[in-house]
PDB file of N, CA and C in Angstrom:
ATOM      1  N   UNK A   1      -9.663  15.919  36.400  1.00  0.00           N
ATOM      2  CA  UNK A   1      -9.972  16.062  34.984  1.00  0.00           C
ATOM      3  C   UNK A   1      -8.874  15.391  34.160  1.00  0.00           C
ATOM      4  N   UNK A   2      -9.110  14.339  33.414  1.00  0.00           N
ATOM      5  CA  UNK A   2      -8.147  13.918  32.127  1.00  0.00           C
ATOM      6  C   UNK A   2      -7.207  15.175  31.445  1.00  0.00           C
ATOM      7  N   UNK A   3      -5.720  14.460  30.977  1.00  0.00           N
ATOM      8  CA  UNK A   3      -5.667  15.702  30.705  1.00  0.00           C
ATOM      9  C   UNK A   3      -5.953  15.807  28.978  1.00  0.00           C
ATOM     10  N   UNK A   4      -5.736  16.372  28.159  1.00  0.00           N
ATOM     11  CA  UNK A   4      -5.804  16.633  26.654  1.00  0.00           C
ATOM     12  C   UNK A   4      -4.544  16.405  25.835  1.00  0.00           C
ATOM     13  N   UNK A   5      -4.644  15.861  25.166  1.00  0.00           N
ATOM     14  CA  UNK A   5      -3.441  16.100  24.020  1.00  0.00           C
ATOM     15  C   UNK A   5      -4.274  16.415  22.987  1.00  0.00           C
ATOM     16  N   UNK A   6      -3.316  16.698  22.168  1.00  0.00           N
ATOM     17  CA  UNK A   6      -3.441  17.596  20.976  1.00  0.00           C
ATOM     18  C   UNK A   6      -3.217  16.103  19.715  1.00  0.00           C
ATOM     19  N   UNK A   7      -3.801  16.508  18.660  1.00  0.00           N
ATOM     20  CA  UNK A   7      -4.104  15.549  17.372  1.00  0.00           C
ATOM     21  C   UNK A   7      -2.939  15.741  17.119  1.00  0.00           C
ATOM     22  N   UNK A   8      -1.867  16.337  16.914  1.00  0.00           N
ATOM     23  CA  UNK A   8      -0.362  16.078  16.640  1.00  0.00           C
ATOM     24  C   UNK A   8       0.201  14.908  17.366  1.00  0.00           C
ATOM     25  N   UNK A   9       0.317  15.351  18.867  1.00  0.00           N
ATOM     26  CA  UNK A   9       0.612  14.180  19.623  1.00  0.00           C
ATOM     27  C   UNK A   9       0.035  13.281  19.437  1.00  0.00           C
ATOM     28  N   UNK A  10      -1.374  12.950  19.519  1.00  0.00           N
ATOM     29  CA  UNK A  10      -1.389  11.475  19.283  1.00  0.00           C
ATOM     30  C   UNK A  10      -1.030  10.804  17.883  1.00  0.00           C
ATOM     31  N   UNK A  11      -0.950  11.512  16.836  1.00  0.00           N
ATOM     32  CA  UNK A  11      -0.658  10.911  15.704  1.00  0.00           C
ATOM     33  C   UNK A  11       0.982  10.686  15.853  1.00  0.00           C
ATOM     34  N   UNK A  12       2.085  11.249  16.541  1.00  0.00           N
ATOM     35  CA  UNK A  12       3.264  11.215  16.633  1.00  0.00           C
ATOM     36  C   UNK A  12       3.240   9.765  17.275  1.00  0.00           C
ATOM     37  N   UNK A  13       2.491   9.739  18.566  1.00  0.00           N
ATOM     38  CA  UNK A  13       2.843   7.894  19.111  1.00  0.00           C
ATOM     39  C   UNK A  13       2.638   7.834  18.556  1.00  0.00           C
ATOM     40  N   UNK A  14       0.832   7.442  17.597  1.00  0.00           N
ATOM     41  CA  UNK A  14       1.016   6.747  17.158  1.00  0.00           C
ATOM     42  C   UNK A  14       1.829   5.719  15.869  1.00  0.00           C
ATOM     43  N   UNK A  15       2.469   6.961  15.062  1.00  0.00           N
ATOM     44  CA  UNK A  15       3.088   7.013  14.030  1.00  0.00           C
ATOM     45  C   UNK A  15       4.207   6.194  14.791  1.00  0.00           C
ATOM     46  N   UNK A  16       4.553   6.102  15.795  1.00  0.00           N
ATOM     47  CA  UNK A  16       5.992   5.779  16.233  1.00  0.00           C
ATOM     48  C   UNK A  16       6.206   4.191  16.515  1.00  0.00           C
ATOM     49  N   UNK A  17       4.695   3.984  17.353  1.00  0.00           N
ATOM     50  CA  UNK A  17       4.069   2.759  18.020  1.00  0.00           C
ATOM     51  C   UNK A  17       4.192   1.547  16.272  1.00  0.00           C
ATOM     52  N   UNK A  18       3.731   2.209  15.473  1.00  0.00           N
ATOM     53  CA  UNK A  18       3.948   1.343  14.183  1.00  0.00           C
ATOM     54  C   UNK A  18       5.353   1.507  13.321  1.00  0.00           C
ATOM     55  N   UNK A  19       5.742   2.276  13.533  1.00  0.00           N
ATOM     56  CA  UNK A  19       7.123   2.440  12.874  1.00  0.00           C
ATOM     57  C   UNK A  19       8.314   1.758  13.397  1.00  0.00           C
ATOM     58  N   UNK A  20       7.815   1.509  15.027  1.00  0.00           N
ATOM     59  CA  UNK A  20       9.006   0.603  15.700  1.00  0.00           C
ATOM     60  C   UNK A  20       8.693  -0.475  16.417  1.00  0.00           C
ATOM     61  N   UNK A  21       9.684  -1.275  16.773  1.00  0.00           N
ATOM     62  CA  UNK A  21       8.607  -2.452  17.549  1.00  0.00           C
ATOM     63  C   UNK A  21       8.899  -1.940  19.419  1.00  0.00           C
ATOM     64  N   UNK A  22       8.343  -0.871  19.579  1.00  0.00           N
ATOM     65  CA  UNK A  22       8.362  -0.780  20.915  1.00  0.00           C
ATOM     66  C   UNK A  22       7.447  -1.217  21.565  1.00  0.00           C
ATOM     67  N   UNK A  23       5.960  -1.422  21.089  1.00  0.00           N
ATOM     68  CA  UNK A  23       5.278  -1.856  21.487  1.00  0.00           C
ATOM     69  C   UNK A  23       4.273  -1.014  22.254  1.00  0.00           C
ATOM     70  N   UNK A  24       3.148  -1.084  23.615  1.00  0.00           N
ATOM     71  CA  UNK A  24       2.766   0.097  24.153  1.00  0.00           C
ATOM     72  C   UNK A  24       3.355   0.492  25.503  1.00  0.00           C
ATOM     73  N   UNK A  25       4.168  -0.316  26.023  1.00  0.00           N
ATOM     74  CA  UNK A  25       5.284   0.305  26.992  1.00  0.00           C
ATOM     75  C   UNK A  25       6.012   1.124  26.758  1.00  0.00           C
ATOM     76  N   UNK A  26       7.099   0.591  25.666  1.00  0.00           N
ATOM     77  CA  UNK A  26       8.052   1.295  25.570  1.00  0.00           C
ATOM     78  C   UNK A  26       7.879   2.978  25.007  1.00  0.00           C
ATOM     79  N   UNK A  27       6.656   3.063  23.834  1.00  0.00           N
ATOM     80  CA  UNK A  27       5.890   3.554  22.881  1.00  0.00           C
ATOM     81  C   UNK A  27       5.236   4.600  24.514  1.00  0.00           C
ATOM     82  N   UNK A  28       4.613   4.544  25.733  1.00  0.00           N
ATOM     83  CA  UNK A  28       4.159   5.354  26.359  1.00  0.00           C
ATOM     84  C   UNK A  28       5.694   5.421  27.070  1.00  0.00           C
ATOM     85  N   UNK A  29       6.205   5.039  27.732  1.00  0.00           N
ATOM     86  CA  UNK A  29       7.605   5.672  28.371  1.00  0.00           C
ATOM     87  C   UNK A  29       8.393   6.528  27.363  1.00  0.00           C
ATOM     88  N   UNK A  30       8.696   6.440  26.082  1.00  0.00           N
ATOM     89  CA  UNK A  30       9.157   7.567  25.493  1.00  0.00           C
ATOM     90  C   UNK A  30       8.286   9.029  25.670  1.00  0.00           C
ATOM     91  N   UNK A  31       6.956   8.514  25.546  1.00  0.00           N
ATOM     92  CA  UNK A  31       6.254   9.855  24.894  1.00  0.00           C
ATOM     93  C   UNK A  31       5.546  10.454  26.815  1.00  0.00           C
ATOM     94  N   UNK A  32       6.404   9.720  27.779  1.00  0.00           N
ATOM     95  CA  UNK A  32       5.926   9.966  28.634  1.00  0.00           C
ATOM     96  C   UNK A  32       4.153   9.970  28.916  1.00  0.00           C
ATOM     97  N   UNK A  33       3.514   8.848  28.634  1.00  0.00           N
ATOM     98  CA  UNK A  33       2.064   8.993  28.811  1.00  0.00           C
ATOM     99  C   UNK A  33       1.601   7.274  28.826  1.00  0.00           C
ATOM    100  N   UNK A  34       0.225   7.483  29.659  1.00  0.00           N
ATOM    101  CA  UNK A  34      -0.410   6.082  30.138  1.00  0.00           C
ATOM    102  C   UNK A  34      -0.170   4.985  29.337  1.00  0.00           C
ATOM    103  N   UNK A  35       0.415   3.766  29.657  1.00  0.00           N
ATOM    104  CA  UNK A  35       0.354   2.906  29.058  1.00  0.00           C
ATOM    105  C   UNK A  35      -1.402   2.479  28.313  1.00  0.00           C
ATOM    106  N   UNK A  36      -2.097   2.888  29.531  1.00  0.00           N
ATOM    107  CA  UNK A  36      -3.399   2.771  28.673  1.00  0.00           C
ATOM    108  C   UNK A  36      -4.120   3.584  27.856  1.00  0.00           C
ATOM    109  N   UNK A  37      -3.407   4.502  27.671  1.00  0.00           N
ATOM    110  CA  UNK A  37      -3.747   6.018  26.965  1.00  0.00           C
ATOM    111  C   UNK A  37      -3.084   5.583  24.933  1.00  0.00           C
ATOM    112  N   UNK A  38      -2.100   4.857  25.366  1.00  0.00           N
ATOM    113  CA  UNK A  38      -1.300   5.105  24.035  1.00  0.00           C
ATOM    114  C   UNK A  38      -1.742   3.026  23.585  1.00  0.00           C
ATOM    115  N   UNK A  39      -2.184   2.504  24.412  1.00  0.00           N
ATOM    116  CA  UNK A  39      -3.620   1.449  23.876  1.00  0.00           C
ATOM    117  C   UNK A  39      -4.818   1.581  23.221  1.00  0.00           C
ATOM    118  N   UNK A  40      -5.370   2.606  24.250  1.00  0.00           N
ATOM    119  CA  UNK A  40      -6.465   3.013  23.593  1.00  0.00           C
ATOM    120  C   UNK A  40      -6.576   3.789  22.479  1.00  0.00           C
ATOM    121  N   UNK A  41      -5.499   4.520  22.074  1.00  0.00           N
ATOM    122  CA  UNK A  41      -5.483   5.559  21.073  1.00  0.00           C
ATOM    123  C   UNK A  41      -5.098   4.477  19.591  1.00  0.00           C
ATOM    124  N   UNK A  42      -4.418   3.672  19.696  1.00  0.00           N
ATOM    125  CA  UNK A  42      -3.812   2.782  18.894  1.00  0.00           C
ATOM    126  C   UNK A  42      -5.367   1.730  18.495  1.00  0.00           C
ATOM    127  N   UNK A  43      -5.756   1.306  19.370  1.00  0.00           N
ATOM    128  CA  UNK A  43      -7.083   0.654  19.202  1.00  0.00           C
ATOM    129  C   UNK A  43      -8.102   1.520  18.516  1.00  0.00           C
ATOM    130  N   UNK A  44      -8.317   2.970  18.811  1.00  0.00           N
ATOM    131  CA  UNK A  44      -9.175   3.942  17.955  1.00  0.00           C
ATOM    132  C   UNK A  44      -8.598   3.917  16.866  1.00  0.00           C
ATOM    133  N   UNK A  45      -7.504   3.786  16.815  1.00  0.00           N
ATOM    134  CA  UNK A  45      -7.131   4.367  14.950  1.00  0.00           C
ATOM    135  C   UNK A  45      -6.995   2.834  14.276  1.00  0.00           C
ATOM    136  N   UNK A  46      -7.000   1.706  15.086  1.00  0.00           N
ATOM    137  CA  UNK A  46      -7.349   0.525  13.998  1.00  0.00           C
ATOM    138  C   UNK A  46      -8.655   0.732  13.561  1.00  0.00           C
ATOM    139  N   UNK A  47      -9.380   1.111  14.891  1.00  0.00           N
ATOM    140  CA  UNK A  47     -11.256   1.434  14.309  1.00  0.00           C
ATOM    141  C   UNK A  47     -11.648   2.123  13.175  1.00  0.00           C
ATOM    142  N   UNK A  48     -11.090   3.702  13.401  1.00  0.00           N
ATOM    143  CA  UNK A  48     -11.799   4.112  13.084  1.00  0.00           C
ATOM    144  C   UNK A  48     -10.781   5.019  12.272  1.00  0.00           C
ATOM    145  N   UNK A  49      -9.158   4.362  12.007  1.00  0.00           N
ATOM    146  CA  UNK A  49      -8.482   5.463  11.377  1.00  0.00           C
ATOM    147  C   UNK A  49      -7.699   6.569  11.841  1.00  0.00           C
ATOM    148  N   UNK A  50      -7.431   7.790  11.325  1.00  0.00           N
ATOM    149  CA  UNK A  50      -6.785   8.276  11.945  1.00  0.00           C
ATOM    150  C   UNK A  50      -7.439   9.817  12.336  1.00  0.00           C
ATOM    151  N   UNK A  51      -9.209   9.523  11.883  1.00  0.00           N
ATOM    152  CA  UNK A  51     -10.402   9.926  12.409  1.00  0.00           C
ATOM    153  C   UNK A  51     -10.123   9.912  13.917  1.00  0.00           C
ATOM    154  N   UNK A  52     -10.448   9.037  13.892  1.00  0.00           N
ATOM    155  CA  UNK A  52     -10.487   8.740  15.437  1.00  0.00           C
ATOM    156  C   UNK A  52      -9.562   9.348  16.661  1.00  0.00           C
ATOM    157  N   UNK A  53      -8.308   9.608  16.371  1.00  0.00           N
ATOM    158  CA  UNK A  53      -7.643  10.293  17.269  1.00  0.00           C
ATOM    159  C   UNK A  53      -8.227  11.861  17.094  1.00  0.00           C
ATOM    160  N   UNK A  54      -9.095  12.335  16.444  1.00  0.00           N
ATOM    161  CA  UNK A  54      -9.407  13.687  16.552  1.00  0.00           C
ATOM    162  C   UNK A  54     -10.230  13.896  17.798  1.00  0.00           C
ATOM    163  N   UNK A  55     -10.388  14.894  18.389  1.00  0.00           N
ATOM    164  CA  UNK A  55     -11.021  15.431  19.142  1.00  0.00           C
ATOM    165  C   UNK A  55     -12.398  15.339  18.773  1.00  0.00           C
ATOM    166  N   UNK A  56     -13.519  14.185  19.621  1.00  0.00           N
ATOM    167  CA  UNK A  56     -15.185  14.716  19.170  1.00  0.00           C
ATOM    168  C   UNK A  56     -15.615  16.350  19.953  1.00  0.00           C
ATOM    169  N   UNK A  57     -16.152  17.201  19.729  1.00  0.00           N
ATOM    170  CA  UNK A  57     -17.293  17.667  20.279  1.00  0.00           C
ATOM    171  C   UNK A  57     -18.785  17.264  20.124  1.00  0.00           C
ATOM    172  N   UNK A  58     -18.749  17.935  21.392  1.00  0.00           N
ATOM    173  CA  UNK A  58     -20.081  17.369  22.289  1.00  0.00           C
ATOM    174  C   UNK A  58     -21.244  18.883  21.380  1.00  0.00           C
ATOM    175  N   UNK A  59     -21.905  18.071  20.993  1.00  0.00           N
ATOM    176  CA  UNK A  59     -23.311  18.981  20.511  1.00  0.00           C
ATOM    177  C   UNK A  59     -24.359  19.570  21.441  1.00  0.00           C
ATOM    178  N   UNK A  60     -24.733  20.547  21.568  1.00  0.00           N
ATOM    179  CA  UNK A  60     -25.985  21.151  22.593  1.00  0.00           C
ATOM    180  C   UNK A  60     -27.023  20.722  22.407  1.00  0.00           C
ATOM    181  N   UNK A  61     -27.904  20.058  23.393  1.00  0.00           N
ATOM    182  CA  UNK A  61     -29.551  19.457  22.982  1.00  0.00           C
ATOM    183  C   UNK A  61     -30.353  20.831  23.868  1.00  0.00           C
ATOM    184  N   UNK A  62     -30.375  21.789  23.191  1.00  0.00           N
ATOM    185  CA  UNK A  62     -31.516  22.524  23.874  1.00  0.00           C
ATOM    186  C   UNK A  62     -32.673  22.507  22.917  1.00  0.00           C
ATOM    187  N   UNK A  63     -33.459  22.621  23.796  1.00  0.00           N
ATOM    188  CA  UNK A  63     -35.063  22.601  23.314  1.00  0.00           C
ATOM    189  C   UNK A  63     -35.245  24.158  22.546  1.00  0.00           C
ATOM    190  N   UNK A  64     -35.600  24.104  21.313  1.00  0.00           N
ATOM    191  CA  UNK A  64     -36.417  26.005  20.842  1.00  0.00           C
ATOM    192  C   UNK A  64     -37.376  26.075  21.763  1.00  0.00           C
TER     193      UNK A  64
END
């Protein structure tokens, strides 16, 4: 199972990832996490803001 971070954490990289020129190496070796984790999160919040690092839930399709 992936694990979870919390909307704090990702707004902290990411806040950090733009505040310094570490880039996404250096930017995941500080914060201890995937180089492709702290890509992808950086790529969501060009998308979609800082929306985007929130947590979606998943909606129930049951039938009445």
């Amino acid at each position: 199972m992936a694990k979870k971070y919390t909307f704090d954490f990702k707004k902290q990289v990411i806040e950090h990832y733009f505040k310094s020129n570490d880039g996404y190496g250096l930017t995941a070796w500080h914060f201890q996490v995937p180089v492709g984790t702290v890509e992808s999160w950086v790529k969501l919040y060009k998308r979609k803001g800082i929306e985007g690092l929130k947590p979606v839930t998943k909606q129930s399709c049951f039938g009445v």
